[in-house]
N, C-alpha and C. Protein backbone atom coordinates (compact mmCIF):
# COMPACT_ATOMS: atom_id res chain seq x y z
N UNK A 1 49.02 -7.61 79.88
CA UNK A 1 49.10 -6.35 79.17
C UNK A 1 48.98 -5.16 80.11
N UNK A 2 48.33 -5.14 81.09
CA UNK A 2 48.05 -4.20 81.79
C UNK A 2 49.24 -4.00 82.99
N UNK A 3 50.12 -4.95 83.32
CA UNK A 3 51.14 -4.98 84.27
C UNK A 3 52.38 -4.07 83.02
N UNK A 4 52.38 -4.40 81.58
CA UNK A 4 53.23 -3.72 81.30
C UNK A 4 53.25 -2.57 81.05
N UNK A 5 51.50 -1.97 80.64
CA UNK A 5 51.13 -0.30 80.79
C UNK A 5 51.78 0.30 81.74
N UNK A 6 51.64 -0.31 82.79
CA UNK A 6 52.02 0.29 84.20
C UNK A 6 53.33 0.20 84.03
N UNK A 7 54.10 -0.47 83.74
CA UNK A 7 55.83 -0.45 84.16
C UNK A 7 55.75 0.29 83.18
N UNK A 8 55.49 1.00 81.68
CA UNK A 8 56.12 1.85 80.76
C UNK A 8 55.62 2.91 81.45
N UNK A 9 54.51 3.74 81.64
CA UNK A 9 54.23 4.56 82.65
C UNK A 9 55.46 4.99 83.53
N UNK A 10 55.04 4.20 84.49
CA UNK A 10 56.45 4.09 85.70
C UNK A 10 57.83 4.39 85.26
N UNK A 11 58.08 4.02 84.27
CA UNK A 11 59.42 4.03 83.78
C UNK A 11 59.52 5.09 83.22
N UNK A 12 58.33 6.02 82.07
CA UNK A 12 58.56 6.98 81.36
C UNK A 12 58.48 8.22 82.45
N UNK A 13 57.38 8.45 83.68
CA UNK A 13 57.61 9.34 85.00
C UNK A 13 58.90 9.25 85.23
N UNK A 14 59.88 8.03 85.69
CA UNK A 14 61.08 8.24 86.73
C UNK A 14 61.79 8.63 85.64
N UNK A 15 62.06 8.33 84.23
CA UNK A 15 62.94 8.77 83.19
C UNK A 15 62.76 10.73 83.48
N UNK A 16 61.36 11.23 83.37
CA UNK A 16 61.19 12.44 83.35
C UNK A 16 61.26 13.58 84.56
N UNK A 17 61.46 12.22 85.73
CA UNK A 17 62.20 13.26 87.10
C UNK A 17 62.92 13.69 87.26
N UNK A 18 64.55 13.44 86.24
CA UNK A 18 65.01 14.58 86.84
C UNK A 18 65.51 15.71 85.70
N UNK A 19 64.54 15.54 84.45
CA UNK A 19 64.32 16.93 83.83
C UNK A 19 63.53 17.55 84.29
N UNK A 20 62.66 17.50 84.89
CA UNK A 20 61.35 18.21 85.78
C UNK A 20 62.28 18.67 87.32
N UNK A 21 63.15 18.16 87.76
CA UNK A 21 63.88 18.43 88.58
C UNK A 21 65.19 20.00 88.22
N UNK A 22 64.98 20.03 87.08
CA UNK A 22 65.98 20.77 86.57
C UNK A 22 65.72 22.47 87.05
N UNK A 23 67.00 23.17 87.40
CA UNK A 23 66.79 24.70 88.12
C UNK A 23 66.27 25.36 86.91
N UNK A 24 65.33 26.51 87.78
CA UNK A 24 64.85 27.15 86.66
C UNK A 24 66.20 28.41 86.34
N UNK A 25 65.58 29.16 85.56
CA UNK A 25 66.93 30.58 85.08
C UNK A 25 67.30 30.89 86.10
N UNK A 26 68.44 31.25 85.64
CA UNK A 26 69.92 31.39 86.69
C UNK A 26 69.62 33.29 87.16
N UNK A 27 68.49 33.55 88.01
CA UNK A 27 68.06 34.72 88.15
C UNK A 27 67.90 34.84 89.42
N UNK A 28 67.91 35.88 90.61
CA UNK A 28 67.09 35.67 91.06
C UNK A 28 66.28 36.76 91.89
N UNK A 29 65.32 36.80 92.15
CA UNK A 29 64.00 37.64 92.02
C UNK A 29 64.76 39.31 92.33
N UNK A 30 65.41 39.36 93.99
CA UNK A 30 65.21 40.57 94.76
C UNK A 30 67.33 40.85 94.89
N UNK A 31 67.47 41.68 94.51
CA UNK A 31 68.83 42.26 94.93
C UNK A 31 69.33 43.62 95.46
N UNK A 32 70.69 43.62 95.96
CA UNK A 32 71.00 44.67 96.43
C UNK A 32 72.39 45.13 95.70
N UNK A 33 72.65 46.34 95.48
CA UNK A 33 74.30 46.87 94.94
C UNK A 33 74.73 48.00 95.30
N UNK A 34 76.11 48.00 95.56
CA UNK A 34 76.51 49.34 95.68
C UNK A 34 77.74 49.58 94.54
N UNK A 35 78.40 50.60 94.07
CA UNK A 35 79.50 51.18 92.87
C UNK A 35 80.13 51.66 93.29
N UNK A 36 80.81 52.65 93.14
CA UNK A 36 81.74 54.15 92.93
C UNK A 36 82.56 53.97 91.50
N UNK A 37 82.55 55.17 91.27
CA UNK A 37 83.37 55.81 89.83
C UNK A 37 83.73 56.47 89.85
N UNK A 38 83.23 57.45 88.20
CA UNK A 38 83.90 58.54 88.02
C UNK A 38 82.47 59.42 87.72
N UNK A 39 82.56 60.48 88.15
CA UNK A 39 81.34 61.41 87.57
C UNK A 39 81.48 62.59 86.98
N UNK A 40 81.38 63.14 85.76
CA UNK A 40 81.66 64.31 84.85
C UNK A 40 80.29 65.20 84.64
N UNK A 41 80.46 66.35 85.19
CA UNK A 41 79.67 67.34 84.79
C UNK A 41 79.92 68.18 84.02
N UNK A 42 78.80 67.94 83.38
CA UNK A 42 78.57 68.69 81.66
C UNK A 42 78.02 69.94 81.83
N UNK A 43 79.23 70.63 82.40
CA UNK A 43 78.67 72.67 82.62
C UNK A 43 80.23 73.28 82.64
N UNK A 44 80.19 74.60 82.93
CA UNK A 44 81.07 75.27 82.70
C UNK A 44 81.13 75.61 84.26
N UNK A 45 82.02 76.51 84.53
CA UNK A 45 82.25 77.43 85.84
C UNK A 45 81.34 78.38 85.96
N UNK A 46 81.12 79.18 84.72
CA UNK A 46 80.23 79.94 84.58
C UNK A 46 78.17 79.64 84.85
N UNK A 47 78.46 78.55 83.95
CA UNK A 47 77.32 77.85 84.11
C UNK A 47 77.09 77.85 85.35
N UNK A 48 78.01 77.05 86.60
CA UNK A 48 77.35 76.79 87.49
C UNK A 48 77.31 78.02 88.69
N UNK A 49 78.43 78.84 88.72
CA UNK A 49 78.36 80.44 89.52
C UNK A 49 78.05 81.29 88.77
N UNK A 50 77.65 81.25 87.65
CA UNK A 50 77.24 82.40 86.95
C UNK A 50 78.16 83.79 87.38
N UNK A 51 79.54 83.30 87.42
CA UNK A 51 80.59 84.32 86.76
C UNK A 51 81.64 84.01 85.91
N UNK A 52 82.01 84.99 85.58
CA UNK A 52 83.01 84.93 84.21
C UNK A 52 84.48 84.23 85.07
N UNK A 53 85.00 83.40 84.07
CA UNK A 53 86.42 83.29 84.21
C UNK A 53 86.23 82.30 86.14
N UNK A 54 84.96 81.27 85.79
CA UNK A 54 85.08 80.62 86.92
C UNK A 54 85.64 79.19 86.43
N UNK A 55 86.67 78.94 87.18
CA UNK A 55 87.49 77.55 86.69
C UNK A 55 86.57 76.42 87.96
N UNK A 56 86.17 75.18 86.96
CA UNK A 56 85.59 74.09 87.76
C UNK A 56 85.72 72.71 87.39
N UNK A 57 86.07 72.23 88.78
CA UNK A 57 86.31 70.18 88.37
C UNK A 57 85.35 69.45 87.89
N UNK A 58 85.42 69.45 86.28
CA UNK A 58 84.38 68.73 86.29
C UNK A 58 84.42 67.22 85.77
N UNK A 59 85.16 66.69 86.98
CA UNK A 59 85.40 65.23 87.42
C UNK A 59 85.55 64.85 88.37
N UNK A 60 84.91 64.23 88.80
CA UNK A 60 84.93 63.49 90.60
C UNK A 60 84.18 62.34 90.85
N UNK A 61 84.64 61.74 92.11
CA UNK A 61 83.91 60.30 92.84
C UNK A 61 82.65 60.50 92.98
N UNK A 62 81.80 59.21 92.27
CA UNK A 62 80.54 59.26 92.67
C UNK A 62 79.98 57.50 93.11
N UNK A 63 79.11 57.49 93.51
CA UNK A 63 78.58 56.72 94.49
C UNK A 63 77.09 56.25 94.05
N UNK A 64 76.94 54.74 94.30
CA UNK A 64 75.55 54.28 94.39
C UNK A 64 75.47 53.30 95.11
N UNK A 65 73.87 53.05 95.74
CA UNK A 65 73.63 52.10 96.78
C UNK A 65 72.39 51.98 95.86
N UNK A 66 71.69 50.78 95.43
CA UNK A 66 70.67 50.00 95.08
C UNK A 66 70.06 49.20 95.03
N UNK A 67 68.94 49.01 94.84
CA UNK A 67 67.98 48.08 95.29
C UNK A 67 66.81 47.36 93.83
N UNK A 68 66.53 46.03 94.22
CA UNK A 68 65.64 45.87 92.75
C UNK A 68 65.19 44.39 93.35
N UNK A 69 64.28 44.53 91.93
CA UNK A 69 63.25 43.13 92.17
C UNK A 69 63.31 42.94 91.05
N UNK A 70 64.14 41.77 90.38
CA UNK A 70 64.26 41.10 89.15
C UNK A 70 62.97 40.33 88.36
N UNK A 71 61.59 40.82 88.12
CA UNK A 71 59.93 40.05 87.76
C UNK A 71 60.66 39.14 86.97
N UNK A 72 61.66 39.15 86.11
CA UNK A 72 61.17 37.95 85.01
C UNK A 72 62.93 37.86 84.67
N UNK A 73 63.30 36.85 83.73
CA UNK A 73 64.59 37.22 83.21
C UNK A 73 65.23 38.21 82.53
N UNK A 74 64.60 38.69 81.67
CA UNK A 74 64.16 39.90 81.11
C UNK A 74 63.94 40.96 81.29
N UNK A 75 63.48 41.48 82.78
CA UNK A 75 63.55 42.86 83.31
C UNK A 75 63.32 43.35 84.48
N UNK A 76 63.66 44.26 85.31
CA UNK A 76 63.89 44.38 86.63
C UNK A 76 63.49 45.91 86.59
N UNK A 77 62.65 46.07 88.59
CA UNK A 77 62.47 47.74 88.63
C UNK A 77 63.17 47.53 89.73
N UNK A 78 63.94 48.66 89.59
CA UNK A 78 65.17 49.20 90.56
C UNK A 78 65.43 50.38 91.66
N UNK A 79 65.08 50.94 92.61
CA UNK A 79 65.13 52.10 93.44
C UNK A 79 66.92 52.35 93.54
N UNK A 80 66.97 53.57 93.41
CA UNK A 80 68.76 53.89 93.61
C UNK A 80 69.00 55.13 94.03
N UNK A 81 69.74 55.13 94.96
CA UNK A 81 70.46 56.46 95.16
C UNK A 81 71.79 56.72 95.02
N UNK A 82 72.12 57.81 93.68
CA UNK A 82 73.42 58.18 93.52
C UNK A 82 74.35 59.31 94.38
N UNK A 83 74.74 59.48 94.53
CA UNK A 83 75.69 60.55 95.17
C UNK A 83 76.63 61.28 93.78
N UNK A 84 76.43 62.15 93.34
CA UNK A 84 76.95 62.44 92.05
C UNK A 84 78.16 62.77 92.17
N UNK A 85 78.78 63.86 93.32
CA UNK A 85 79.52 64.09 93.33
C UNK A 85 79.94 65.61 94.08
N UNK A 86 81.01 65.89 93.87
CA UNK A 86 81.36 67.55 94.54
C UNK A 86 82.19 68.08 93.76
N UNK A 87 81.96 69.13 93.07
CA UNK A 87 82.72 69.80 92.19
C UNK A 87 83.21 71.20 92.68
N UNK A 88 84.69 71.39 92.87
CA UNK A 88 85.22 72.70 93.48
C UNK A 88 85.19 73.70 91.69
N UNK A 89 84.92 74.86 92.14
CA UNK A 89 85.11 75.92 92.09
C UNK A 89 86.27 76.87 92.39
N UNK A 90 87.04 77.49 91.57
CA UNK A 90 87.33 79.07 92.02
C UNK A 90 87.40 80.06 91.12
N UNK A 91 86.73 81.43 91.42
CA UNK A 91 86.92 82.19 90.45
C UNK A 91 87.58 83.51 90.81
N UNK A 92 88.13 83.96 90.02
CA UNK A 92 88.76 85.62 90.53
C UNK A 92 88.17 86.51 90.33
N UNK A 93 88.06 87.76 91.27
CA UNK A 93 86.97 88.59 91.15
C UNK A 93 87.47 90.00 92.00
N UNK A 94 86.78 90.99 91.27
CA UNK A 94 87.54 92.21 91.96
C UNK A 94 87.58 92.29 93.51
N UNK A 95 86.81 91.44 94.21
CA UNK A 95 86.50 91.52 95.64
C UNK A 95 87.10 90.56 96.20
N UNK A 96 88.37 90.05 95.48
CA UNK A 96 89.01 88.71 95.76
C UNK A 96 88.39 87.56 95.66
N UNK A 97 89.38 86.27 95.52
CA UNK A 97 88.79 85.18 94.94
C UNK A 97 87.64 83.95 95.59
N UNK A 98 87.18 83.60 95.03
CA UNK A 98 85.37 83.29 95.16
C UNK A 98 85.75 81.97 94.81
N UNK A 99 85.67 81.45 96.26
CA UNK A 99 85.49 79.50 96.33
C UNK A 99 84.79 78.89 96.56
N UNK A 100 84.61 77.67 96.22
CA UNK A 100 83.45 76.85 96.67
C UNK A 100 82.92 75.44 95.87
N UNK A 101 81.90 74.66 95.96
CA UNK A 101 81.81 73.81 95.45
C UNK A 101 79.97 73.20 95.19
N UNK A 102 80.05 72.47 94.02
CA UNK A 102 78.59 72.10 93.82
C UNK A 102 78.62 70.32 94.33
N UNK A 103 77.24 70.14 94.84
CA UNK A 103 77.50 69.25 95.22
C UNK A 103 75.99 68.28 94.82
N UNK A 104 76.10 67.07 94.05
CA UNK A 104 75.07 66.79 93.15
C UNK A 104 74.61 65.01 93.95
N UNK A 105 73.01 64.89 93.93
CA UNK A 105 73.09 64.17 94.57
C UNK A 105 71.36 63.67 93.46
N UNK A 106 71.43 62.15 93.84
CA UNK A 106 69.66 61.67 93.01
C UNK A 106 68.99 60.95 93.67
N UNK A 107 67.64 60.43 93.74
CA UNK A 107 67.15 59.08 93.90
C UNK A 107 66.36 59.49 92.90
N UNK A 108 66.00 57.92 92.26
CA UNK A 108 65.50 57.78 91.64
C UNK A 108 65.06 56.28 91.29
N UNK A 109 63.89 56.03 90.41
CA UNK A 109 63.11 54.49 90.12
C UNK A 109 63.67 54.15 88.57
N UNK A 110 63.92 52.90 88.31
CA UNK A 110 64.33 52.71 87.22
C UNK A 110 63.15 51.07 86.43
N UNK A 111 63.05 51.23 85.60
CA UNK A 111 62.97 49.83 84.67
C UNK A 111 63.80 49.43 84.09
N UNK A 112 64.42 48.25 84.03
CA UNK A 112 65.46 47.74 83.70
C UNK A 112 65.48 46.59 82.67
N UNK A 113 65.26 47.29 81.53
CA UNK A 113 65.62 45.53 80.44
C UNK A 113 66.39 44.90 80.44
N UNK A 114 66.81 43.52 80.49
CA UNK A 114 67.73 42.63 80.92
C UNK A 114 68.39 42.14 78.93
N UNK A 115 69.01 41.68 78.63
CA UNK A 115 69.40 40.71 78.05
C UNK A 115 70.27 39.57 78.57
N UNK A 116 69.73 38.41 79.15
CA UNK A 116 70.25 37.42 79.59
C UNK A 116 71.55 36.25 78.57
N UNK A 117 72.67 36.51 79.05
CA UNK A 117 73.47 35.74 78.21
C UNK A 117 74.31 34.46 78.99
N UNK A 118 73.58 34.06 79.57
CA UNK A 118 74.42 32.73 80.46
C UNK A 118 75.13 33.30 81.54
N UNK A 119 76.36 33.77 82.18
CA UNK A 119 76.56 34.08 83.31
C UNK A 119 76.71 35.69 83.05
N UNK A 120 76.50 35.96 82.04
CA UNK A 120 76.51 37.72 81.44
C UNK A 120 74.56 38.08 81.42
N UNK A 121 74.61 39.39 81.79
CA UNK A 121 73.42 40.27 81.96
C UNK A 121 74.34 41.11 80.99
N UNK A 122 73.53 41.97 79.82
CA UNK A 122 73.45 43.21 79.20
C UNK A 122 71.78 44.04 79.67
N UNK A 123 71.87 44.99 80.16
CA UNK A 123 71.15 45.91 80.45
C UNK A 123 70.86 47.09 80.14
N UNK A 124 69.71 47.37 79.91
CA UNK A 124 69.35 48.73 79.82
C UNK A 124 68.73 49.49 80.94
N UNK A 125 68.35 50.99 81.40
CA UNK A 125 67.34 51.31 81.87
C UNK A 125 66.78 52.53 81.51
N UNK A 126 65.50 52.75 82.20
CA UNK A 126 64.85 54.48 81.62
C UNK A 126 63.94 54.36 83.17
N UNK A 127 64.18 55.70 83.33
CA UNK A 127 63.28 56.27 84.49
C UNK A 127 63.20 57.33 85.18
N UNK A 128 62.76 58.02 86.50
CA UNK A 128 62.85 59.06 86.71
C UNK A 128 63.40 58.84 88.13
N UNK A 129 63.88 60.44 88.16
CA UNK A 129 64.96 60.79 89.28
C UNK A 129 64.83 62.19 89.56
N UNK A 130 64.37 62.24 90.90
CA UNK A 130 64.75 63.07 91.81
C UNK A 130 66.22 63.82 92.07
N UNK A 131 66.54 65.25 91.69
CA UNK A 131 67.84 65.20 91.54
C UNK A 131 67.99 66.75 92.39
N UNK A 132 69.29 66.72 93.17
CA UNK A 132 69.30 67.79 93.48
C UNK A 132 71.21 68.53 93.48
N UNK A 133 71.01 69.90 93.37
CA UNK A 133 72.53 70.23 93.21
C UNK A 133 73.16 71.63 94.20
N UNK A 134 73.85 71.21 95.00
CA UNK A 134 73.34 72.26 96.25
C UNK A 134 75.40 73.13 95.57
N UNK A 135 75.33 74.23 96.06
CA UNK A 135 76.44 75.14 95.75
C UNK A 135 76.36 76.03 96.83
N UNK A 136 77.52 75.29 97.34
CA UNK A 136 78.66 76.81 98.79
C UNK A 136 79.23 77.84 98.24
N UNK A 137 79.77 78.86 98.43
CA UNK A 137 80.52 79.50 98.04
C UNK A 137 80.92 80.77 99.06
N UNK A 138 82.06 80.90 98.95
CA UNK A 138 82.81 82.08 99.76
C UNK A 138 83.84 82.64 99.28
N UNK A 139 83.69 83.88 99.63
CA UNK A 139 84.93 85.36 99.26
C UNK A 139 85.55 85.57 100.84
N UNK A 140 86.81 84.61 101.27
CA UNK A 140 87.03 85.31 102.53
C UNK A 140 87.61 86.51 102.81
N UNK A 141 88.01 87.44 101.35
CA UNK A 141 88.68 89.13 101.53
C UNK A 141 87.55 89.63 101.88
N UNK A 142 86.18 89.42 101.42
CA UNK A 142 84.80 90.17 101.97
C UNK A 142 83.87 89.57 103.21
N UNK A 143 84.55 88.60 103.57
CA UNK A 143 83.68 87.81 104.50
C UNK A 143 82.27 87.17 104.23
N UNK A 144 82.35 86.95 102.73
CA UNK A 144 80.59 86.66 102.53
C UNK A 144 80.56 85.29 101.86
N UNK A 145 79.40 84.51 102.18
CA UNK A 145 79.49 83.24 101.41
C UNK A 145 77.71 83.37 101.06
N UNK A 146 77.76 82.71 100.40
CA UNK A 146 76.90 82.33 99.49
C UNK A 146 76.07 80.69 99.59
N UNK A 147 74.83 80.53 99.17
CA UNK A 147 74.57 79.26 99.30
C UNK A 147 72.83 79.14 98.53
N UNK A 148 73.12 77.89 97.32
CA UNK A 148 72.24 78.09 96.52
C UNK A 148 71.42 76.87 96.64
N UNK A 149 70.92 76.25 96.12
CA UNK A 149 70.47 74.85 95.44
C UNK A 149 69.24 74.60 94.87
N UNK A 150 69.11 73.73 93.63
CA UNK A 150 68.31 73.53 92.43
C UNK A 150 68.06 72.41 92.67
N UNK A 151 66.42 72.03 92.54
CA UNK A 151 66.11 70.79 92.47
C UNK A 151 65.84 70.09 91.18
N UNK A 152 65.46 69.21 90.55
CA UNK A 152 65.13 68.60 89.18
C UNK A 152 64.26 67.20 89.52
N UNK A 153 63.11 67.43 88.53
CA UNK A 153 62.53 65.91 88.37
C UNK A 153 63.23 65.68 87.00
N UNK A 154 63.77 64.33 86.50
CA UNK A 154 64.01 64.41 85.20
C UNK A 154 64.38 63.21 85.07
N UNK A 155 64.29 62.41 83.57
CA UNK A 155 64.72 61.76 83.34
C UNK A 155 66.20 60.97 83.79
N UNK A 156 65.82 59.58 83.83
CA UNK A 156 67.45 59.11 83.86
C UNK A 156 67.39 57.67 83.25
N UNK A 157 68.49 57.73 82.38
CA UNK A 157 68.98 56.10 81.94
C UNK A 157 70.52 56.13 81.70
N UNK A 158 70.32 54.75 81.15
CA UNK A 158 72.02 54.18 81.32
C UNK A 158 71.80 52.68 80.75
N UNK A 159 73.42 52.36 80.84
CA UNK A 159 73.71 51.14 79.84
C UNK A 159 74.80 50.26 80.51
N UNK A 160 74.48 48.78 81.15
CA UNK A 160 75.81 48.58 81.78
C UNK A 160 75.66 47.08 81.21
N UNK A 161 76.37 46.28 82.20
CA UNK A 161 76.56 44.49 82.01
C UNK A 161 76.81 44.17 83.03
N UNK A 162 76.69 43.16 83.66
CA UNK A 162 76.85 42.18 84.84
C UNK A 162 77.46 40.84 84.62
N UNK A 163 78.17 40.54 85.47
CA UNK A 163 78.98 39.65 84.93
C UNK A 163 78.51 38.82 86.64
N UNK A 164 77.97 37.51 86.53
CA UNK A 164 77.39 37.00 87.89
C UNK A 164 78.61 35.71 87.85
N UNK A 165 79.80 35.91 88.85
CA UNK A 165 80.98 34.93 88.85
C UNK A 165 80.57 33.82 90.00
N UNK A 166 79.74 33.88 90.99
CA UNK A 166 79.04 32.93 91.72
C UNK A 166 77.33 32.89 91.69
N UNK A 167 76.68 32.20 92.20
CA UNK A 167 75.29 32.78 92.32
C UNK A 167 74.50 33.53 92.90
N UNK A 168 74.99 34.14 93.79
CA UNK A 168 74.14 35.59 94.62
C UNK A 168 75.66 36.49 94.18
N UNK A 169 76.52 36.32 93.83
CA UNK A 169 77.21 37.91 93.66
C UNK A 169 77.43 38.31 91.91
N UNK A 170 77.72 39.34 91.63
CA UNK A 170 77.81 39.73 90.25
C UNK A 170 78.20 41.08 90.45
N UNK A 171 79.33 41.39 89.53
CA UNK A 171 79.74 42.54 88.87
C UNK A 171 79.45 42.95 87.92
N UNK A 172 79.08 44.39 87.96
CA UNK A 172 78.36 45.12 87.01
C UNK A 172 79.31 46.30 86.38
N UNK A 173 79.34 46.37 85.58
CA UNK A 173 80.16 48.01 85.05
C UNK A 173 78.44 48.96 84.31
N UNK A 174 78.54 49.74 84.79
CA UNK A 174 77.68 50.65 84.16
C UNK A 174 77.77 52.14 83.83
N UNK A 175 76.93 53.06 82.76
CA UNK A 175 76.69 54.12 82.22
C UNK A 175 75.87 54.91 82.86
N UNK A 176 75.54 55.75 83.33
CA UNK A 176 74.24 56.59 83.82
C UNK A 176 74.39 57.88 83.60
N UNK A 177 72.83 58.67 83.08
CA UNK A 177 72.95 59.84 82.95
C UNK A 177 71.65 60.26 83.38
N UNK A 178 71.97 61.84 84.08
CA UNK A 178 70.99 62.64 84.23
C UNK A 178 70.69 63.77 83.58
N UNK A 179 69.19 63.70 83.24
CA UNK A 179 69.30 64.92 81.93
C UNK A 179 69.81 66.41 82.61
N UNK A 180 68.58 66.66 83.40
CA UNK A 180 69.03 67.82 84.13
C UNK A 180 69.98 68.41 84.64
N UNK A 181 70.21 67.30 85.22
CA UNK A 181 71.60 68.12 86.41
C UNK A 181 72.99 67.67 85.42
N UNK A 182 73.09 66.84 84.60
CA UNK A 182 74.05 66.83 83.59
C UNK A 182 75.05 66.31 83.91
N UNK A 183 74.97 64.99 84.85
CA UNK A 183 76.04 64.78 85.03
C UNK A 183 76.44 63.23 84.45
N UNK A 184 77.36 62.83 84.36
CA UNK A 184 77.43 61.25 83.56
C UNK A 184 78.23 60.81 84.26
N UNK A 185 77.59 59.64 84.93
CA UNK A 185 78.26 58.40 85.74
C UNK A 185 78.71 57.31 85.39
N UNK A 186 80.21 57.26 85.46
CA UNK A 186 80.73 55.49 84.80
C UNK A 186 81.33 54.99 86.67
N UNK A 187 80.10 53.92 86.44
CA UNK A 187 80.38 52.98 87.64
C UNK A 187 80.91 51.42 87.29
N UNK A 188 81.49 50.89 88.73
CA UNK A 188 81.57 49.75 88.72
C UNK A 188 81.32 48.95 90.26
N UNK A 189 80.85 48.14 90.42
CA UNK A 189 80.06 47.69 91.77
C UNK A 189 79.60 46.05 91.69
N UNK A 190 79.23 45.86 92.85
CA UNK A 190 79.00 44.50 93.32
C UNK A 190 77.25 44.17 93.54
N UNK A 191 76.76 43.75 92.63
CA UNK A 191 75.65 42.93 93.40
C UNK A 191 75.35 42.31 93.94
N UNK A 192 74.31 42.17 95.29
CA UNK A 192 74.26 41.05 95.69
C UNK A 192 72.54 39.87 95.93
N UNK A 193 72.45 38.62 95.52
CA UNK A 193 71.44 38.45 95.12
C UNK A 193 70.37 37.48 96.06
N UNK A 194 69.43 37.90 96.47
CA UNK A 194 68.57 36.85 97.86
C UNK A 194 67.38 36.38 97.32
């Protein structure tokens, strides 16, 4: 009786090695990403030179490089720096016409809720960002230029998905916004995962 304790034992361990062998979630802890898009600022010409009848792009290339530590399946804190973008300017003015451009830039820390869907991530985040928006400007009939810039602590979140097509890389499409400086980022970029 006791030789067969032992072989059911024995037998029920090696049966359970290689579910105990099995990978844990398809996650993994520490990553890196970079994007580019499109970036839209939510101001006027006026808004941003504070003169009348100032025409401004408010659409251009923007940029991210990021960093994160994935704690759990479920949610990740993220360090990022965006490059928002450069928005030209020109306005007409009795002293001849007045050019130039704003130029919007962030870092900022994020928390990141995950929803894990098999080789799909849905994500959220909320956090704060360092934001800054620097503006050139020049009249070359008067020879004078100008030069401003605004800083902002302020909120930032966004809404994207990841799509992980091997196991350290994944594509992400994402949403981001900054309250302050107003600008809204639709990215798309590569993660990569160590």
């Amino acid at each position: 009786m006791k030789v067969s304790s032992k072989m059911l034992v024995a037998a029920a361990l090696a049966a359970a090695l290689p579910a105990m062998a099995q990978p844990m979630p398809a996650y993994s802890p520490w990553y890196i990403g970079a994007g580019v898009g499109q970036g839209h600022l939510s101001a006027s010409g006026t808004d941003l030179t504070g003169l009348n009848n100032a025409q401004l792009d408010t659409n251009e290339t923007t940029y991210t490089v990021r960093g994160g530590w994935r704690f759990s399946p479920y949610g990740a804190l993220e360090l990022g720096y965006y490059d928002l973008g450069k928005y030209a300017f020109h306005a007409p003015s009795g002293a001849g016409n007045i050019d130039g451009e704003g130029k919007a830039k962030s870092y900022g820390i994020s928390l990141v809720g995950i929803l894990p869907l098999n080789q799909f991530d849905l994500y959220g985040r909320i956090g704060y960002a360092h934001s800054e928006l620097k503006v050139n400007a020049s009249a070359p009939l008067i020879a004078t230029t100008f030069n401003a810039k605004d800083t902002q602590n302020e909120a930032t979140y966004g809404v994207g998905g990841r799509w992980t097509f091997v196991p350290q890389w994944a594509l992400f499409a994402e949403w981001m916004k900054n309250d302050k400086i107003k600008v809204d980022s639709y990215l798309i970029g590569i993660d990569f995962k160590f």
